[in-house]
PDB file of N, CA and C in Angstrom:
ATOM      1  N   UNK A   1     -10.702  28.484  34.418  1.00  0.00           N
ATOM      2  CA  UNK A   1     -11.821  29.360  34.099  1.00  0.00           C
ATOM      3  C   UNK A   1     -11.679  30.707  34.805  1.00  0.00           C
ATOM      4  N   UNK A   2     -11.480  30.772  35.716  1.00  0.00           N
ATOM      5  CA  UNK A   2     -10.948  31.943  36.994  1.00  0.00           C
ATOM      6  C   UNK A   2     -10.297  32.949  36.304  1.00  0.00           C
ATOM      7  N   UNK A   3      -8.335  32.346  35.940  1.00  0.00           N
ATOM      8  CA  UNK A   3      -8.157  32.910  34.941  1.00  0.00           C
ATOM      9  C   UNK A   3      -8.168  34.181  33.825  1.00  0.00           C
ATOM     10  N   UNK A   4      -8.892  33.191  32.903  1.00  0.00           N
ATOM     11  CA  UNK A   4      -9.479  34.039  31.855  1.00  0.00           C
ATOM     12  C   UNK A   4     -11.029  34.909  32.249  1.00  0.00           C
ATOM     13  N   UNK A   5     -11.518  35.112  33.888  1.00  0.00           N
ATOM     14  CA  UNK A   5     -12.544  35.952  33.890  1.00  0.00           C
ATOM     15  C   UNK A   5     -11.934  36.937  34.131  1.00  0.00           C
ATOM     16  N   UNK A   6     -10.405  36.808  34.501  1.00  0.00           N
ATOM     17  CA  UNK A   6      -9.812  37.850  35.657  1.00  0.00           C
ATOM     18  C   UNK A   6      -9.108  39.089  34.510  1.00  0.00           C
ATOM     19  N   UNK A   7      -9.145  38.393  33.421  1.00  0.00           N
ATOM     20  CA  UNK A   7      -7.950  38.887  32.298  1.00  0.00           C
ATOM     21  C   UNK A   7      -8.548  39.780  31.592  1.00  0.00           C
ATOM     22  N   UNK A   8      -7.864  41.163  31.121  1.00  0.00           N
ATOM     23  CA  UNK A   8      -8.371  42.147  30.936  1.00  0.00           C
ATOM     24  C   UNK A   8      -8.734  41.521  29.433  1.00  0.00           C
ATOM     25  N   UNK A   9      -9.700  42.683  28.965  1.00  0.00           N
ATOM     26  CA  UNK A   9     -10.001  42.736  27.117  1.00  0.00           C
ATOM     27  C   UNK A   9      -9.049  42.623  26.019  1.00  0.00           C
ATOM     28  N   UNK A  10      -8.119  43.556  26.349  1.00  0.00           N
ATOM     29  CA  UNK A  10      -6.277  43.176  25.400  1.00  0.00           C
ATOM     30  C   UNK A  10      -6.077  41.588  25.592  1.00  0.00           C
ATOM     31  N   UNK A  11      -5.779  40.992  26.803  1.00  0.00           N
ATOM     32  CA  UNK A  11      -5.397  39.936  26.849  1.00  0.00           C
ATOM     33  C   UNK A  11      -5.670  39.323  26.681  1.00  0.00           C
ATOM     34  N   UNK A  12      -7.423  38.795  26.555  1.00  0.00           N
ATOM     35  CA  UNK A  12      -8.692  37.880  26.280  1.00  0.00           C
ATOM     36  C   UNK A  12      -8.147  38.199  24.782  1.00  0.00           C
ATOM     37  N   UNK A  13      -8.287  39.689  23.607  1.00  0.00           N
ATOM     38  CA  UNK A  13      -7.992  39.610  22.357  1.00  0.00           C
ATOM     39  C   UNK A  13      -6.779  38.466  22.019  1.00  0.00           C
ATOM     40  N   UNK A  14      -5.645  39.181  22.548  1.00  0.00           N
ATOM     41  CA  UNK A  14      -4.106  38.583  22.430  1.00  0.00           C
ATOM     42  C   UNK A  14      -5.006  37.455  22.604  1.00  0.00           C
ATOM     43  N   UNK A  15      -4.809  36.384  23.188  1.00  0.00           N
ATOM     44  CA  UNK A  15      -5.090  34.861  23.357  1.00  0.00           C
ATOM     45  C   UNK A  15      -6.018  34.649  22.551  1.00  0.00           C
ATOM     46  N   UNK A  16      -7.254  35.012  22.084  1.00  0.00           N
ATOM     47  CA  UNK A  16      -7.906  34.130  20.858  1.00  0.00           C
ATOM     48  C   UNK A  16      -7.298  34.849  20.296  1.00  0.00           C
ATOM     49  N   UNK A  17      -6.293  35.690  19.514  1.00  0.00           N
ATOM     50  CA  UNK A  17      -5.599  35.510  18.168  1.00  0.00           C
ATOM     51  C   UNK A  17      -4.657  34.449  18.183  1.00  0.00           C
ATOM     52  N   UNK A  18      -3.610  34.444  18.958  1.00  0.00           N
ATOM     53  CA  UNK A  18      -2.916  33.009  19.261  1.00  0.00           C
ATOM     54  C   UNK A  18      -3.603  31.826  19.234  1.00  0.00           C
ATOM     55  N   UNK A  19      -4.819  31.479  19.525  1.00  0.00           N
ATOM     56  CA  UNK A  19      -5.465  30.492  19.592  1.00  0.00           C
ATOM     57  C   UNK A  19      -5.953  30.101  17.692  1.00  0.00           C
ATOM     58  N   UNK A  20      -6.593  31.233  17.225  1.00  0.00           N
ATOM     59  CA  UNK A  20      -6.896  31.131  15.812  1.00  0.00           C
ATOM     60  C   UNK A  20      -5.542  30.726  15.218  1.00  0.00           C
ATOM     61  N   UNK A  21      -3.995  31.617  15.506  1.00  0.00           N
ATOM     62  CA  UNK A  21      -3.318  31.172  14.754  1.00  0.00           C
ATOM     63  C   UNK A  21      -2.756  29.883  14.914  1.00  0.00           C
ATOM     64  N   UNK A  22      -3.057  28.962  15.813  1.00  0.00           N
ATOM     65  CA  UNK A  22      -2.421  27.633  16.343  1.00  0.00           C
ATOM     66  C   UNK A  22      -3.583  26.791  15.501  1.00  0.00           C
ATOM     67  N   UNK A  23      -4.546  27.031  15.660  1.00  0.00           N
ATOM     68  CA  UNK A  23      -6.021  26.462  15.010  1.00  0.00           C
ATOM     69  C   UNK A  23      -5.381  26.694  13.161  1.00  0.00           C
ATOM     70  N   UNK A  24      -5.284  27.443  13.244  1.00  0.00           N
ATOM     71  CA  UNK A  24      -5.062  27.470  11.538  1.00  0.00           C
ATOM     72  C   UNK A  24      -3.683  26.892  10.910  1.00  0.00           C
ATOM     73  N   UNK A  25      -2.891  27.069  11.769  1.00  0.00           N
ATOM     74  CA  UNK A  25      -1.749  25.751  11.625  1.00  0.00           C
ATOM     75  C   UNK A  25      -1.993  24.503  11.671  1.00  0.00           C
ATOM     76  N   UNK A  26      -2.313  23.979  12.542  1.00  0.00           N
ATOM     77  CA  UNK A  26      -2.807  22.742  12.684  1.00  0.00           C
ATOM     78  C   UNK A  26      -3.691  22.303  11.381  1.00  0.00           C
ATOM     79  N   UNK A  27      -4.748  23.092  10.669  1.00  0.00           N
ATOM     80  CA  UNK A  27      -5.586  22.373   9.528  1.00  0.00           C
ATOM     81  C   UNK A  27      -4.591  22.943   8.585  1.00  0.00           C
ATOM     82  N   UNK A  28      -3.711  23.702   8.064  1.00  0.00           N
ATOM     83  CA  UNK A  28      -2.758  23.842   7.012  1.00  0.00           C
ATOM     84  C   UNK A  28      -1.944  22.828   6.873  1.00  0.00           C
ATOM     85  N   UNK A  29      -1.132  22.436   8.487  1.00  0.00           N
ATOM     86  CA  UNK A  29      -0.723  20.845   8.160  1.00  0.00           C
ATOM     87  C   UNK A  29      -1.345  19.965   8.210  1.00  0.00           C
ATOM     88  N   UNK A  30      -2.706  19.637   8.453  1.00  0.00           N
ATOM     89  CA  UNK A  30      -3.650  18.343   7.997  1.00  0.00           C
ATOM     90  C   UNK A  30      -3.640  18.203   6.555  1.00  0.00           C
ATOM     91  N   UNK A  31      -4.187  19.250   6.618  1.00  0.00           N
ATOM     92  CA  UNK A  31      -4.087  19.584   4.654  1.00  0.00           C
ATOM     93  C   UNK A  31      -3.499  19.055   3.888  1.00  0.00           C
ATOM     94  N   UNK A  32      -2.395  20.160   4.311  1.00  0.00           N
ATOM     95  CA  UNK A  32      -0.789  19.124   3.406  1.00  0.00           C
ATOM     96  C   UNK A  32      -0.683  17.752   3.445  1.00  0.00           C
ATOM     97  N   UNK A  33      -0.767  17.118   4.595  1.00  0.00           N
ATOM     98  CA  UNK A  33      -0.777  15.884   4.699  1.00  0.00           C
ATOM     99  C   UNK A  33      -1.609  14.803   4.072  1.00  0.00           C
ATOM    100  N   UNK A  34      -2.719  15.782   3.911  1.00  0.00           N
ATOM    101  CA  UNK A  34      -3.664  14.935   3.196  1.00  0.00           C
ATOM    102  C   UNK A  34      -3.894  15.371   1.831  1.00  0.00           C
ATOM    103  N   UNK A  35      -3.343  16.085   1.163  1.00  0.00           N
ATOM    104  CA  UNK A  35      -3.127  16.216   0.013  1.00  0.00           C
ATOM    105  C   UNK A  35      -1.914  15.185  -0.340  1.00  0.00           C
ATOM    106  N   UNK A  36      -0.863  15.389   0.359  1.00  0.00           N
ATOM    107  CA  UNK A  36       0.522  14.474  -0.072  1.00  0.00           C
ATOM    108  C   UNK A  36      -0.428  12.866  -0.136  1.00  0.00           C
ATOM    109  N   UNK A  37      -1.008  12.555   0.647  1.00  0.00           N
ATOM    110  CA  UNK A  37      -1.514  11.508   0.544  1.00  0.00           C
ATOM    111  C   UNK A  37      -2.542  10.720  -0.595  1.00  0.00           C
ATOM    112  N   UNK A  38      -3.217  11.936  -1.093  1.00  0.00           N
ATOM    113  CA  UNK A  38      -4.202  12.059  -2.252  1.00  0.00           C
ATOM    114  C   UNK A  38      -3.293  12.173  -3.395  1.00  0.00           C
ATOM    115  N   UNK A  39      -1.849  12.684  -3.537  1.00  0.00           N
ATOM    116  CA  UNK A  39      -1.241  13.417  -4.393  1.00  0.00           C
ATOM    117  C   UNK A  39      -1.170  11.803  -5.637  1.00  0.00           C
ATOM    118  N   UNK A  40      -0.705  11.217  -5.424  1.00  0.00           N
ATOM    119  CA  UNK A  40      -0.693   9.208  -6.117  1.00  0.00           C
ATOM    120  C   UNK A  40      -1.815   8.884  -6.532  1.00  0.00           C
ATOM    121  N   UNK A  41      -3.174   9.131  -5.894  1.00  0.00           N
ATOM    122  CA  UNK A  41      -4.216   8.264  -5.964  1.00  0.00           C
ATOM    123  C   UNK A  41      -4.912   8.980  -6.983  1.00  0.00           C
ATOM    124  N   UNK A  42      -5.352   8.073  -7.839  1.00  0.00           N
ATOM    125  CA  UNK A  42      -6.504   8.241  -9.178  1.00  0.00           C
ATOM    126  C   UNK A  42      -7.624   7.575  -9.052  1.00  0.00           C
ATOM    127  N   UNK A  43      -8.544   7.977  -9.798  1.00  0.00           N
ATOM    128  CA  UNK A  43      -9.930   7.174  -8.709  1.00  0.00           C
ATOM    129  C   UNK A  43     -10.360   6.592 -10.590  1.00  0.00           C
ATOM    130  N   UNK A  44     -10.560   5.476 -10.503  1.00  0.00           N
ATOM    131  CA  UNK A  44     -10.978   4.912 -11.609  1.00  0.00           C
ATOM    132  C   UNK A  44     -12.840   4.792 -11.575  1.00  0.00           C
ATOM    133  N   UNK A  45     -13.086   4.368 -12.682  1.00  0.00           N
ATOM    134  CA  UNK A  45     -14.498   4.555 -13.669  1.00  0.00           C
ATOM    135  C   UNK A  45     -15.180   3.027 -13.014  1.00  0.00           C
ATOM    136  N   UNK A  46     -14.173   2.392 -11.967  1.00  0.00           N
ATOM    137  CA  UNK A  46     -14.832   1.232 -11.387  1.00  0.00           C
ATOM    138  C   UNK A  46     -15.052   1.589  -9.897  1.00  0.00           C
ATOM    139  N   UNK A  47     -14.799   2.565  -9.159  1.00  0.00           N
ATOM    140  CA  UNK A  47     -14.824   2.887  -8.141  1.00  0.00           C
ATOM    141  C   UNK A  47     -13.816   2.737  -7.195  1.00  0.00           C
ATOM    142  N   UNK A  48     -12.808   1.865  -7.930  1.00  0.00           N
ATOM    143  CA  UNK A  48     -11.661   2.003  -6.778  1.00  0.00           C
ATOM    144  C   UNK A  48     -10.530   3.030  -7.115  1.00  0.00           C
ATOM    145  N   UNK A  49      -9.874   3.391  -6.029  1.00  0.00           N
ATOM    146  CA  UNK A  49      -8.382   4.008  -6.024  1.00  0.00           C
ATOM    147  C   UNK A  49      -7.500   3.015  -6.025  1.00  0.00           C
ATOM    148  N   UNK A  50      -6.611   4.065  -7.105  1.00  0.00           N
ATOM    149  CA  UNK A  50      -5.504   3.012  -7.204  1.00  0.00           C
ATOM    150  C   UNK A  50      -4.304   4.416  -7.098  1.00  0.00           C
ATOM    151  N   UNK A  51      -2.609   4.322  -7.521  1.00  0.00           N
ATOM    152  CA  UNK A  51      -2.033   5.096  -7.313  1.00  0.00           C
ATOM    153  C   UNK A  51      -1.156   5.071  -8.437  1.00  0.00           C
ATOM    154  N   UNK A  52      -1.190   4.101  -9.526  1.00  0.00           N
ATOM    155  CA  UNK A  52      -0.412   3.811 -10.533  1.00  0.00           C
ATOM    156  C   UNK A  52      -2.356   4.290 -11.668  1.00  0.00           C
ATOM    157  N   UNK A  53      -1.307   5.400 -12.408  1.00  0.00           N
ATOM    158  CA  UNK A  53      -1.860   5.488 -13.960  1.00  0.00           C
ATOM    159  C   UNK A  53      -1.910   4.908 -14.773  1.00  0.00           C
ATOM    160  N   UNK A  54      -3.082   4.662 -15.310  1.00  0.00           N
ATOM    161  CA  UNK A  54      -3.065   3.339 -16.384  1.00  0.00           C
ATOM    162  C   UNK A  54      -2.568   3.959 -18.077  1.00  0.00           C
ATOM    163  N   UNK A  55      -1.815   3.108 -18.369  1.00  0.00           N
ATOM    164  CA  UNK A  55      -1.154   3.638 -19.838  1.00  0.00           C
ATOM    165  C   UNK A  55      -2.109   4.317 -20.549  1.00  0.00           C
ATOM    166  N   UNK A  56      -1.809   5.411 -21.665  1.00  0.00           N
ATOM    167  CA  UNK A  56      -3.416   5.747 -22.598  1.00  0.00           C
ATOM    168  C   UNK A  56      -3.652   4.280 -23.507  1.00  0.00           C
ATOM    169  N   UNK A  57      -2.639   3.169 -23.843  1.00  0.00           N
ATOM    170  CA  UNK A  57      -2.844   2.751 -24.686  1.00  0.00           C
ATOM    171  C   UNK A  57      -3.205   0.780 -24.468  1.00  0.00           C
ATOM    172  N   UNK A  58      -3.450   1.278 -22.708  1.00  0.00           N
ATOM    173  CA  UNK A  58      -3.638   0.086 -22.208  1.00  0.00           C
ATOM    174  C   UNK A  58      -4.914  -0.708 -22.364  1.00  0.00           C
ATOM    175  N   UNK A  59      -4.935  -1.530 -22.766  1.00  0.00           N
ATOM    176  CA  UNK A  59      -6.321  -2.549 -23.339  1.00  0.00           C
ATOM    177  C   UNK A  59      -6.539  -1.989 -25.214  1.00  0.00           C
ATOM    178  N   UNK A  60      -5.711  -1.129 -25.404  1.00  0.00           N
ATOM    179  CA  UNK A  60      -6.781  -0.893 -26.959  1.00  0.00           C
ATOM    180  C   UNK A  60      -5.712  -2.226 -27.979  1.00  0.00           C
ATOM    181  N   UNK A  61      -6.376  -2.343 -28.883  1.00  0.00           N
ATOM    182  CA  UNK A  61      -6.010  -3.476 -30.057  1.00  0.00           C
ATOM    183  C   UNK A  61      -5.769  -2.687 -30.710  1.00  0.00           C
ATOM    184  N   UNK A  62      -4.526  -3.153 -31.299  1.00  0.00           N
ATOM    185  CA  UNK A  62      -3.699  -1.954 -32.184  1.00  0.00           C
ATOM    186  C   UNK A  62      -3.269  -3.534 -33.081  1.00  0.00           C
ATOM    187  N   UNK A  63      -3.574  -3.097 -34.961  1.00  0.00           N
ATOM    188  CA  UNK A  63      -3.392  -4.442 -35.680  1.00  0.00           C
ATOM    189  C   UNK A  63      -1.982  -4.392 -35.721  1.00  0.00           C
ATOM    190  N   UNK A  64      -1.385  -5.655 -36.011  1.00  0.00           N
ATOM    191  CA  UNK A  64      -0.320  -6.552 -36.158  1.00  0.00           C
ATOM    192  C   UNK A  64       0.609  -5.171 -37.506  1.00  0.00           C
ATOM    193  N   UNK A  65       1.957  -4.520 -36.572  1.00  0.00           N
ATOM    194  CA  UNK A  65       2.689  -4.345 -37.548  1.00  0.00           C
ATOM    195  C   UNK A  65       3.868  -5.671 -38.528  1.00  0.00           C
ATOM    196  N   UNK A  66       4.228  -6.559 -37.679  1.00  0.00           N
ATOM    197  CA  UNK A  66       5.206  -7.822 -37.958  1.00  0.00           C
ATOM    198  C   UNK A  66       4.205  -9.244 -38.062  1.00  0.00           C
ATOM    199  N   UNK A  67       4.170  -9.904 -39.122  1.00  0.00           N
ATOM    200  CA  UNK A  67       3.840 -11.298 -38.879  1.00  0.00           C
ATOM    201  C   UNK A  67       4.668 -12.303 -39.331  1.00  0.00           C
ATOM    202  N   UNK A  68       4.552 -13.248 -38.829  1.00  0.00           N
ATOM    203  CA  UNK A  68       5.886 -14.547 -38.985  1.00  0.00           C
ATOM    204  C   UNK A  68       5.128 -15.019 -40.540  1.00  0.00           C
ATOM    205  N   UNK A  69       5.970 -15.006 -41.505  1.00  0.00           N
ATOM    206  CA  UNK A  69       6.002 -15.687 -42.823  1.00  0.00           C
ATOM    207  C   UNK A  69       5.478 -17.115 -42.724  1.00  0.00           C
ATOM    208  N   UNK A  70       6.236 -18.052 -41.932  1.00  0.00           N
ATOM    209  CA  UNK A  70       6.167 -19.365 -41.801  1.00  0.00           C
ATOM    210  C   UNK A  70       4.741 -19.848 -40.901  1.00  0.00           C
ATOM    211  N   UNK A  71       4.422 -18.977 -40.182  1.00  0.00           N
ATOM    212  CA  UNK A  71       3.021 -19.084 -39.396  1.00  0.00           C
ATOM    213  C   UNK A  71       2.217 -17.883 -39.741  1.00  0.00           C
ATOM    214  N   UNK A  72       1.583 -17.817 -40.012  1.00  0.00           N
ATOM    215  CA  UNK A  72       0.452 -16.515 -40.254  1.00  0.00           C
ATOM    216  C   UNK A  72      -0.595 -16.189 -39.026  1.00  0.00           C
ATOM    217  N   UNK A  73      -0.428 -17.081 -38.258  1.00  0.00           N
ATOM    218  CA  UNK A  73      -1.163 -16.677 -37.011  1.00  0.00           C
ATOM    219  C   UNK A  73      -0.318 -15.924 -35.722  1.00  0.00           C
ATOM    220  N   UNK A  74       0.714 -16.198 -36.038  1.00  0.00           N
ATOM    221  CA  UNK A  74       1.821 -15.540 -35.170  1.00  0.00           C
ATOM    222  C   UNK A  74       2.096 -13.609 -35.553  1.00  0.00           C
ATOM    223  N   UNK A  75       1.702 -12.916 -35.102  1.00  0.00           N
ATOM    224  CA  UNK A  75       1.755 -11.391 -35.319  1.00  0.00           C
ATOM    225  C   UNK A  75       2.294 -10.918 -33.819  1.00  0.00           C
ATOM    226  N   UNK A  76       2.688  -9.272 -34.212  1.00  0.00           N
ATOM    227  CA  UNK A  76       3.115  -8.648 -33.113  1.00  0.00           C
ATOM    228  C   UNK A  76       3.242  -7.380 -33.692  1.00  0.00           C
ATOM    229  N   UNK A  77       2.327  -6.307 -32.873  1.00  0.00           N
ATOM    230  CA  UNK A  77       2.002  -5.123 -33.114  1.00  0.00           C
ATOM    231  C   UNK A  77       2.794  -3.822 -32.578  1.00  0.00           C
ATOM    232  N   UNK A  78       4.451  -4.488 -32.605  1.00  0.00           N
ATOM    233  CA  UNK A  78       5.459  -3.693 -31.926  1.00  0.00           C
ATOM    234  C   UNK A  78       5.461  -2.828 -30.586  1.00  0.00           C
ATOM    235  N   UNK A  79       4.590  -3.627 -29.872  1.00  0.00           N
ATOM    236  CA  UNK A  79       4.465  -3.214 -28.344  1.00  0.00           C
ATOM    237  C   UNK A  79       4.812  -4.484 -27.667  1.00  0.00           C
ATOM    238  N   UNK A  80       5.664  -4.062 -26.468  1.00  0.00           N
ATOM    239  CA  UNK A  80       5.855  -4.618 -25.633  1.00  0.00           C
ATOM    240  C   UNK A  80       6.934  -5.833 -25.719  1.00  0.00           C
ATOM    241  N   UNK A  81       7.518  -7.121 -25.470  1.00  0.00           N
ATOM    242  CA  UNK A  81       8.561  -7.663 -25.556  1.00  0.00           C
ATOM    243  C   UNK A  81       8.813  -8.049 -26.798  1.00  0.00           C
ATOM    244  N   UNK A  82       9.692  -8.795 -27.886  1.00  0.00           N
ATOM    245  CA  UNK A  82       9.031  -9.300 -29.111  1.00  0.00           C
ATOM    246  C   UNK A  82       8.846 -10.283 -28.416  1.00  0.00           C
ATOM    247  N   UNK A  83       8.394 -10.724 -29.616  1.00  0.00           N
ATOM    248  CA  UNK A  83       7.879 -12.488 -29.736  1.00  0.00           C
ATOM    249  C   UNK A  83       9.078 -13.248 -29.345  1.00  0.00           C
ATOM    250  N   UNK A  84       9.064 -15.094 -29.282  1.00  0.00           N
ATOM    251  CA  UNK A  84      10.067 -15.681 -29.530  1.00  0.00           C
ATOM    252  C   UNK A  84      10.615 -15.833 -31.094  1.00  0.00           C
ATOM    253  N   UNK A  85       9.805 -16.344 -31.682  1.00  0.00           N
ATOM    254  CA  UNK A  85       9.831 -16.652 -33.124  1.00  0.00           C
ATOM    255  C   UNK A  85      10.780 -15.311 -34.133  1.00  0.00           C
ATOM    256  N   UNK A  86      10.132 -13.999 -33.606  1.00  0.00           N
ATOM    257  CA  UNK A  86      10.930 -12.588 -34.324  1.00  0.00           C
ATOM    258  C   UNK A  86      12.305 -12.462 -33.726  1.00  0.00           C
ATOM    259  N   UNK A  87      12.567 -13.051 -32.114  1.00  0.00           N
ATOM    260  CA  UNK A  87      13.977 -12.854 -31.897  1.00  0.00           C
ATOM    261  C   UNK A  87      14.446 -13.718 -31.925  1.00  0.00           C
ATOM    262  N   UNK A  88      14.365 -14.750 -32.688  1.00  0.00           N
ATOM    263  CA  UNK A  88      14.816 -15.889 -33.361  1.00  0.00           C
ATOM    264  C   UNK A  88      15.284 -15.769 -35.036  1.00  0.00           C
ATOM    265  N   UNK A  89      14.687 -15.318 -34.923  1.00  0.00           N
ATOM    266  CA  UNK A  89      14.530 -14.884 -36.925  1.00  0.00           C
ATOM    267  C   UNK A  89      16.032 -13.584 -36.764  1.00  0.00           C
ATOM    268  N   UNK A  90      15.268 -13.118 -35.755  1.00  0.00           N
ATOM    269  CA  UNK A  90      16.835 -11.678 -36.259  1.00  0.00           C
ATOM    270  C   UNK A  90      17.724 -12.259 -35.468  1.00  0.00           C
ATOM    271  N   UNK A  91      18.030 -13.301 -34.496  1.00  0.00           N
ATOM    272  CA  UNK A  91      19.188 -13.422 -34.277  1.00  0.00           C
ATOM    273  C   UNK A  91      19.729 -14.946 -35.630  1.00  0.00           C
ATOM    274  N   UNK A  92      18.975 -15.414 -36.791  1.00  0.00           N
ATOM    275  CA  UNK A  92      19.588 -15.486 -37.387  1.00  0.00           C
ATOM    276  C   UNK A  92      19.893 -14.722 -38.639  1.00  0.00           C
ATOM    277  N   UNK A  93      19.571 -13.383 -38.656  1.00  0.00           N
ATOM    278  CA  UNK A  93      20.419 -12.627 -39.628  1.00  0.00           C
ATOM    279  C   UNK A  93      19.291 -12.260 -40.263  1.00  0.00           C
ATOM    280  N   UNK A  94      17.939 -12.171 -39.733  1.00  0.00           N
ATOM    281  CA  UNK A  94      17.165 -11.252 -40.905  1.00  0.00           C
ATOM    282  C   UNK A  94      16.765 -10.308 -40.660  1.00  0.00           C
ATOM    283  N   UNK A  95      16.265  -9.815 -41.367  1.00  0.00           N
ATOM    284  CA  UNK A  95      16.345  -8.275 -41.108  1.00  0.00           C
ATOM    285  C   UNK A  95      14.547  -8.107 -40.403  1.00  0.00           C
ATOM    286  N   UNK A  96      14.788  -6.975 -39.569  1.00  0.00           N
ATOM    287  CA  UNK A  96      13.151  -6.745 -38.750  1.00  0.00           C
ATOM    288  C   UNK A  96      11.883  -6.362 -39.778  1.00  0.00           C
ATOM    289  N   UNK A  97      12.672  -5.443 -41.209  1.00  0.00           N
ATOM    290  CA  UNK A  97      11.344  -5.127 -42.153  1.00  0.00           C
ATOM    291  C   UNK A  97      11.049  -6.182 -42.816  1.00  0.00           C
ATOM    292  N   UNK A  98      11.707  -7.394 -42.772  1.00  0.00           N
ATOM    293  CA  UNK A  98      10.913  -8.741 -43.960  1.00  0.00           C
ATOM    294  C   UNK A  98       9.285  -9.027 -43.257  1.00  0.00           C
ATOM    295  N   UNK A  99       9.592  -8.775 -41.897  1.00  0.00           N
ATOM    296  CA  UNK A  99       8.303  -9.466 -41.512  1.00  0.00           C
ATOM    297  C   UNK A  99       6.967  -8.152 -41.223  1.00  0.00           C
ATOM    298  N   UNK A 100       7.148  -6.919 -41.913  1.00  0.00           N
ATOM    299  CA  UNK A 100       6.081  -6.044 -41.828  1.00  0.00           C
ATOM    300  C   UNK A 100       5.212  -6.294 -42.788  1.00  0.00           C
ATOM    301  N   UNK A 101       3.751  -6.440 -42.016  1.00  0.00           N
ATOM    302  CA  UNK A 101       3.087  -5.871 -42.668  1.00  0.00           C
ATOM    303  C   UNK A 101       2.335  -4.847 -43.678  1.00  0.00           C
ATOM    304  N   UNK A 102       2.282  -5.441 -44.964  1.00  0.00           N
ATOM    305  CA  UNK A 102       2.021  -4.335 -45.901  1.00  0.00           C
ATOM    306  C   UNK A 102       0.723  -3.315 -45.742  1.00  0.00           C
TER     307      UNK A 102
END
């Protein structure tokens, strides 16, 4: 405390500018840091964060482009793995448009 009573007006200036500029570094890298950290996270319509984006086309029902001839309850709306039954069918030699839907 002594010090800084003893220290002229220039020098009291000089030191709180150094002080502001150490102060303003310090929250520029909080910042960053906490932006990089926010940068992943999406805040969903249920209240939680998560960090993975959910597909646009995730949960919607999209109708059956392929259905199995021999079962009619068996469909597949060309998303995601095929079926067993369709990669069964083309690995014996038929072709993928027999089983589209008109």
């Amino acid at each position: 405390m002594k010090q800084i009573r003893s220290m002229s007006l220039e020098q009291l200036i000089r030191v709180r500018a150094d002080i502001d500029a150490a102060i303003h570094l310090h929250v520029a890298t909080e910042q960053r840091a906490l932006l990089e950290m926010l940068k992943g996270v999406v805040f969903r319509g249920t209240g939680k964060l998560t960090t993975k984006r959910p597909h646009p086309l995730r949960g919607k029902k999209l109708p059956p482009k392929y259905r199995n001839p021999e079962d009619r309850t068996q469909s597949w709306a060309g998303r995601g793995k095929k079926p067993r039954w369709l990669s069964a069918a083309l690995k014996a030699g038929k072709k993928l448009e027999s089983f589209a839907v008109a």
